[in-house]
Structures are given as C-alpha cells and as structure tokens.
Protein backbone atom coordinates (compact mmCIF):
# COMPACT_ATOMS: atom_id res chain seq x y z
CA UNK A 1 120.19 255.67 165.00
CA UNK A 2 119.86 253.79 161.53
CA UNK A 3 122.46 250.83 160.60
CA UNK A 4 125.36 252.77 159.26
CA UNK A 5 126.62 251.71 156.37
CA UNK A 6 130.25 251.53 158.79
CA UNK A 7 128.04 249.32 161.23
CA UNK A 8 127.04 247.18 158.39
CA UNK A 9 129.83 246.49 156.45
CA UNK A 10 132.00 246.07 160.25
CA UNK A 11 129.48 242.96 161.11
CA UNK A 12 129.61 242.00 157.76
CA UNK A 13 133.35 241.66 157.86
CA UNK A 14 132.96 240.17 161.42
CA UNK A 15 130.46 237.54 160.38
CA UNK A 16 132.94 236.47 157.22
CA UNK A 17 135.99 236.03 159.60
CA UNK A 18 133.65 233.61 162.02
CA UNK A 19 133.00 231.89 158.44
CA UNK A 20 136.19 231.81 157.68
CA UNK A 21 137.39 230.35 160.59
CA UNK A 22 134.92 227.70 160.75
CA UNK A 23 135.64 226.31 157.22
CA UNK A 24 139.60 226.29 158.10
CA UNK A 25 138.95 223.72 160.80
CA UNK A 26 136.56 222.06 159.28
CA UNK A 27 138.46 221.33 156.16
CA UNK A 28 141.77 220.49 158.61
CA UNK A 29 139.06 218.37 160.02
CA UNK A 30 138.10 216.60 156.82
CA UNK A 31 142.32 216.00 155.48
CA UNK A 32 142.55 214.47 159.06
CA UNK A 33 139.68 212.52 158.36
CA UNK A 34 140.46 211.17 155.17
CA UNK A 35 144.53 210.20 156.25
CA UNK A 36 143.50 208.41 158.97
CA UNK A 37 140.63 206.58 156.69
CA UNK A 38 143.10 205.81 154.03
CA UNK A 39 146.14 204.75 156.17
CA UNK A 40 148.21 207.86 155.51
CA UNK A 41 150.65 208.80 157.69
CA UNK A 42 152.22 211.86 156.04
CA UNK A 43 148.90 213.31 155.33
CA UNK A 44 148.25 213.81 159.09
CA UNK A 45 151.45 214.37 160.09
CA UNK A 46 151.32 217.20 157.96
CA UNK A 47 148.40 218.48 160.40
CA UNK A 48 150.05 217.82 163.87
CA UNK A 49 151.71 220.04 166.33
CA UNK A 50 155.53 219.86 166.52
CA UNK A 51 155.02 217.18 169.87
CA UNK A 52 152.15 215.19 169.46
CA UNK A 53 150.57 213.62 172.42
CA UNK A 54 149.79 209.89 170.94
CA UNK A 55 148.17 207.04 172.01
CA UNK A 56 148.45 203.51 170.03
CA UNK A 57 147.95 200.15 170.82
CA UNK A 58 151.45 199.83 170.30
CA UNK A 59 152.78 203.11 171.82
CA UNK A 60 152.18 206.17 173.98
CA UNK A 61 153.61 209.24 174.69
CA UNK A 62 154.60 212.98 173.04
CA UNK A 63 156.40 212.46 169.80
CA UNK A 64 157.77 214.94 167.04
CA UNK A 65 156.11 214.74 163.75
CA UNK A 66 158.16 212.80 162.21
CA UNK A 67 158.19 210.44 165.04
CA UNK A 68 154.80 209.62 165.18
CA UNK A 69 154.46 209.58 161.22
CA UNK A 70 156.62 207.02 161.89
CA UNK A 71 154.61 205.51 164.59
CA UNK A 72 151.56 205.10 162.40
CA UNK A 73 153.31 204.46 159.04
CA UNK A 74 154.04 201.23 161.40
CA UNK A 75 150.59 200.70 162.39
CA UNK A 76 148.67 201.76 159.29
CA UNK A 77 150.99 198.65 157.81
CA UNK A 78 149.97 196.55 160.31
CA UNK A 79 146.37 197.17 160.41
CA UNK A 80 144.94 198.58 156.99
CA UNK A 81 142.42 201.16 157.37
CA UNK A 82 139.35 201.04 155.49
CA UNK A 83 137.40 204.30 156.44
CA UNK A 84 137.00 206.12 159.54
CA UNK A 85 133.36 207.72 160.53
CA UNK A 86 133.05 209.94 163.05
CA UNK A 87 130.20 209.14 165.35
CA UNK A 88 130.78 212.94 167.79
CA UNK A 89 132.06 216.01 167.74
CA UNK A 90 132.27 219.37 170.15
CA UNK A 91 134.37 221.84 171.82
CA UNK A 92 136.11 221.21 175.48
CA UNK A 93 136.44 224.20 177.98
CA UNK A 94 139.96 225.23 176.21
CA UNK A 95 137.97 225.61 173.29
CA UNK A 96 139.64 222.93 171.20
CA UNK A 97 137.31 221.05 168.91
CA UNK A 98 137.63 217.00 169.33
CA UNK A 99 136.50 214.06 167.21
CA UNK A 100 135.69 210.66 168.19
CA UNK A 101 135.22 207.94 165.58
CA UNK A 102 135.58 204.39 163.88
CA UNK A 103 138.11 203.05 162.44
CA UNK A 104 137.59 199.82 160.17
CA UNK A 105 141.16 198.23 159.65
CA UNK A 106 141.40 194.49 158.26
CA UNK A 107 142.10 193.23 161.44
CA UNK A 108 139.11 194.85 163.73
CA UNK A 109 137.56 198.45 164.52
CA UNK A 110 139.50 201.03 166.46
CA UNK A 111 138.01 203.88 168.20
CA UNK A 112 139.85 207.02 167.32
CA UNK A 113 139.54 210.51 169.03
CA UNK A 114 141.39 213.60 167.83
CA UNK A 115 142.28 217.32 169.49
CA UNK A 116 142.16 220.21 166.88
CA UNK A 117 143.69 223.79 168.63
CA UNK A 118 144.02 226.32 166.95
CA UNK A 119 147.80 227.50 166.73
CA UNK A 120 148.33 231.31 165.30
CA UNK A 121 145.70 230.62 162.13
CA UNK A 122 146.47 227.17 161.71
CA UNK A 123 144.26 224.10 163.16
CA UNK A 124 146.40 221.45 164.41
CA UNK A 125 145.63 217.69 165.92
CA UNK A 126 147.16 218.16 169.43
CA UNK A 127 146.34 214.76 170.24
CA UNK A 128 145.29 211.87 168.82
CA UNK A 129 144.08 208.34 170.32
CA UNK A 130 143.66 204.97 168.50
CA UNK A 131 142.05 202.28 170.76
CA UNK A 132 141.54 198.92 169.90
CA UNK A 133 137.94 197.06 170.48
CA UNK A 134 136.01 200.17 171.84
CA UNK A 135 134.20 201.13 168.38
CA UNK A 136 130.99 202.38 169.21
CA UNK A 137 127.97 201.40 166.84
C-alpha cells in the first residue's frame, strides 16, 4: 500500500504536536532560566506548581507560590544574581525534564537544579534547589 495522503498528513500532524510540545518546555525552560539569572522572583513564580518543593540555603520545604516568591525575593536581595548557565539537562523515569546549573550571585556561585512536569499543557518547575558552594566548572 502507498502513503495515503490520510497516513501522511496523520504523521504530519503527529510530528507537529511532538514539535510543539518540545518548544513549550523549552521556552518555560528558557523564562525559568532567565528569572533565576536576573534575580526575579515573580518571573518564576509565575512558572511553579501551586506547592513548590524548595530548597535554599536559608529554607526548605513545600511552599505556595506566593510563599516561595517570597522566599527568593528574600534571597535574590541577599545574594544578587548575575547569570545562571546550565551545565546538564535530561529526563528522570517520571518523565520530568530537570536542569542543573550555576548561579553567579555577588557573594559566591550556587548550584541550582530545577524539575519541569508537565501539568495538563502547561510545564511547571515542581522543584527547585539552590545550593551554596557546589558550582560545578
């Protein structure tokens, strides 16, 4: 049997939805990115999950959003950021995607990791981690 047009058009459709999909968490990936390299708390709390398991220097444990934007309002004061690179990147068995990078603040690196899961259509940080002293380089 010769591709159908039906057959065509259904993996072209299938193959744009995989595209689709990808881009969405990669550009949540990128806002996260760029609010925790500029220091901007309501940026990523605009990306989290209604309880956000959080882990500062300072503090640790599920908050709401607006808890933990005010968490890091608090330590984005304290400790500037000046950019964050991510160094690694993949999927764990749940199939949430996770980042791990550096963060330069004025007072010393941090190494950050962040869970994206995918809620309904959305991507969402599920988790986030900001440890002080373990930057890798």
């Amino acid at each position: 049997m010769r591709n159908s047009p039906i057959i065509r058009t259904a993996l072209l459709l299938a193959s744009i939805l995989a595209f689709s999909g990808l881009m969405a968490q990669g550009s949540v990936k990128d806002q996260v990115v760029a609010a925790i390299g500029t220091g901007n708390s309501a940026a990523l709390a605009k990306h989290m999950v209604a309880n956000v398991d959080m882990t500062l220097p300072s503090a640790s444990d599920y908050y709401s959003k607006a808890q933990a934007e005010q968490i890091l309002r608090k330590f984005f004061e304290e400790n500037p950021a000046k950019g964050l690179s991510i160094v690694h990147e993949g999927a764990n068995r749940g199939g949430d995607s996770y980042y791990i990078g550096n963060l330069a603040t004025a007072k010393g690196d941090f190494r950050v990791t962040f869970f994206l899961k995918k809620t309904g259509e959305l991507y969402q940080v599920k988790q986030l981690r900001m440890e002080a002293g373990r930057a890798d380089r």
